[in-house]
C-alpha atoms as a PDB file:
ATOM      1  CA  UNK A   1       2.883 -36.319 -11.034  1.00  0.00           C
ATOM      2  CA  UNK A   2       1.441 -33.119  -9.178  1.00  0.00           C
ATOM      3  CA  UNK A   3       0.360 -30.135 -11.085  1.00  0.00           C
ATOM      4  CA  UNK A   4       2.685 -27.099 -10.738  1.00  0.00           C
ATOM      5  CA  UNK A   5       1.176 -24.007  -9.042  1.00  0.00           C
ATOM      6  CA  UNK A   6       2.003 -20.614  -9.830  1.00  0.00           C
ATOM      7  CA  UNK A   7       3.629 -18.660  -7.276  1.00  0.00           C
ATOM      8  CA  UNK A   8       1.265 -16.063  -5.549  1.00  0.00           C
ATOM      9  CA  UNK A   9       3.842 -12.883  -6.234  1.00  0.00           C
ATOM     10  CA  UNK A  10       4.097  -9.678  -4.185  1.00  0.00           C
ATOM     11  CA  UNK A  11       4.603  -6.106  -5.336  1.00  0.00           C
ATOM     12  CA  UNK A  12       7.365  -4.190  -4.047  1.00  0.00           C
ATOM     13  CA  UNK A  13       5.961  -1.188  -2.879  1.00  0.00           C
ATOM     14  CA  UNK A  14       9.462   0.805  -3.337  1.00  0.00           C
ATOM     15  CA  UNK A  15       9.158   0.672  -7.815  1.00  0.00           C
ATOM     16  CA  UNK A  16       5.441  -1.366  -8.070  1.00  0.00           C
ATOM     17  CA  UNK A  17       7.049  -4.243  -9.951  1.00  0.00           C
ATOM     18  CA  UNK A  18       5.969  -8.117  -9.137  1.00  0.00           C
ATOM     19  CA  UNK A  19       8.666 -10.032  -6.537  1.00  0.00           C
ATOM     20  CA  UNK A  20       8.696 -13.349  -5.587  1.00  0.00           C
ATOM     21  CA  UNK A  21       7.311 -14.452  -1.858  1.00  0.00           C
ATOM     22  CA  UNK A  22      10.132 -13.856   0.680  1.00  0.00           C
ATOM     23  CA  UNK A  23      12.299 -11.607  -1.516  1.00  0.00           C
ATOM     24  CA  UNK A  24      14.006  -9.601   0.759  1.00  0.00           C
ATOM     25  CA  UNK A  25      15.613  -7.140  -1.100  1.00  0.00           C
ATOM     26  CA  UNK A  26      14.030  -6.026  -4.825  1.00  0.00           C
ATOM     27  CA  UNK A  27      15.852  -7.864  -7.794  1.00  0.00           C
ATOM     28  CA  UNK A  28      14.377  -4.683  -9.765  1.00  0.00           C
ATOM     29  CA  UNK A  29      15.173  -1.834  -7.873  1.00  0.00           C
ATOM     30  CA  UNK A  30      17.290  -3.174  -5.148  1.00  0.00           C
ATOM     31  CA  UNK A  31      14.892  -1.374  -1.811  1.00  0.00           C
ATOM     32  CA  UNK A  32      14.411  -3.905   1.160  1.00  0.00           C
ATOM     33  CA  UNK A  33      11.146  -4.957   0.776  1.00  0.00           C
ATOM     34  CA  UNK A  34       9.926  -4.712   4.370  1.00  0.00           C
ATOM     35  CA  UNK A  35      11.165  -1.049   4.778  1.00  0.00           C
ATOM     36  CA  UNK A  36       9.310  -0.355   1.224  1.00  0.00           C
ATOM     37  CA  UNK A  37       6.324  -1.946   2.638  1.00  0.00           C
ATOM     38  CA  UNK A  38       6.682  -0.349   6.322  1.00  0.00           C
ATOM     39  CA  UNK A  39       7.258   3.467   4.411  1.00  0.00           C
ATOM     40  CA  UNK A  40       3.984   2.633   1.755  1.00  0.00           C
ATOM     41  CA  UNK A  41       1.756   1.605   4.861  1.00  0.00           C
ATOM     42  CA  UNK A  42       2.797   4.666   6.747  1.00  0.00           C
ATOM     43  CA  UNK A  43       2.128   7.092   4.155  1.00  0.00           C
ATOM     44  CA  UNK A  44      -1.144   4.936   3.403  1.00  0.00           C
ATOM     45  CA  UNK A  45      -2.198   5.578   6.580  1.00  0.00           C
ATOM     46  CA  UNK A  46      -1.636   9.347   7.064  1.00  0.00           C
ATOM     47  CA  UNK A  47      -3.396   9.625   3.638  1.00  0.00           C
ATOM     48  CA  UNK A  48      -6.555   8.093   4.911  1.00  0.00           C
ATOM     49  CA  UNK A  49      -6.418  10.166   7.898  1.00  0.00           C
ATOM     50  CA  UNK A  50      -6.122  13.304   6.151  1.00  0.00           C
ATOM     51  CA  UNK A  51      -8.970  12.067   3.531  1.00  0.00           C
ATOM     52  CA  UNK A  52     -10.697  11.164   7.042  1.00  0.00           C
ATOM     53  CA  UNK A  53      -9.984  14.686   8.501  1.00  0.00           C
ATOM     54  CA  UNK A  54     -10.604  16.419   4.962  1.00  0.00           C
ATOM     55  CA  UNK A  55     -14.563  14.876   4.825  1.00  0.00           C
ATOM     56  CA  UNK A  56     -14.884  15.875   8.768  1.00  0.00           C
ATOM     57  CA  UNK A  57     -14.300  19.480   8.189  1.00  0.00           C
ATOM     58  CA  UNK A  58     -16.193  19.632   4.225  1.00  0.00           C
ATOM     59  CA  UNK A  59     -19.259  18.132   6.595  1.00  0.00           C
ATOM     60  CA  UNK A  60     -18.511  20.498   9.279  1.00  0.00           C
ATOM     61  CA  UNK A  61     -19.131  23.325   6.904  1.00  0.00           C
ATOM     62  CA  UNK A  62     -22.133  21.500   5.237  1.00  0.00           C
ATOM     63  CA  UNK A  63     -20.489  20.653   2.376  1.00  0.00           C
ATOM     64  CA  UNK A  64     -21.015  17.045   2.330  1.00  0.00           C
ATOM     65  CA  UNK A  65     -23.365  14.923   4.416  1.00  0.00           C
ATOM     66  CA  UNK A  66     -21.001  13.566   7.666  1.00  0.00           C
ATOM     67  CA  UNK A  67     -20.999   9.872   6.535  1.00  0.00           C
ATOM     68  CA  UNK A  68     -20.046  10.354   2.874  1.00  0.00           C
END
């Protein structure tokens, strides 16, 4: 007999509740999961750039050292 093995679950990025692998549409919230995950990396991304931007111009004016 093998041993059962939990299923490694995903997180729907459209409510933040637990799916399983290959869902493609939320059983929680109903969002398609690859358009939730698509919109969360794109506003992931424009977040770190505007943290990135934020620290250039704060070290710009001395406010922070330029790697920090």
């Amino acid at each position: 007999m093998s041993a059962l093995r939990p299923h490694q679950l995903g997180l729907c990025r459209a409510c933040h509740q637990f799916i399983k692998p290959l869902e493609r549409e939320c059983p929680h919230c109903g969002a398609n999961v690859l358009r939730a995950a698509l919109d969360y990396q794109e506003r992931h991304d424009m977040a770190t750039r505007a943290a990135q931007d934020l620290n250039a111009l704060l070290a710009e004016l001395g406010l922070v050292s330029p790697h920090s």
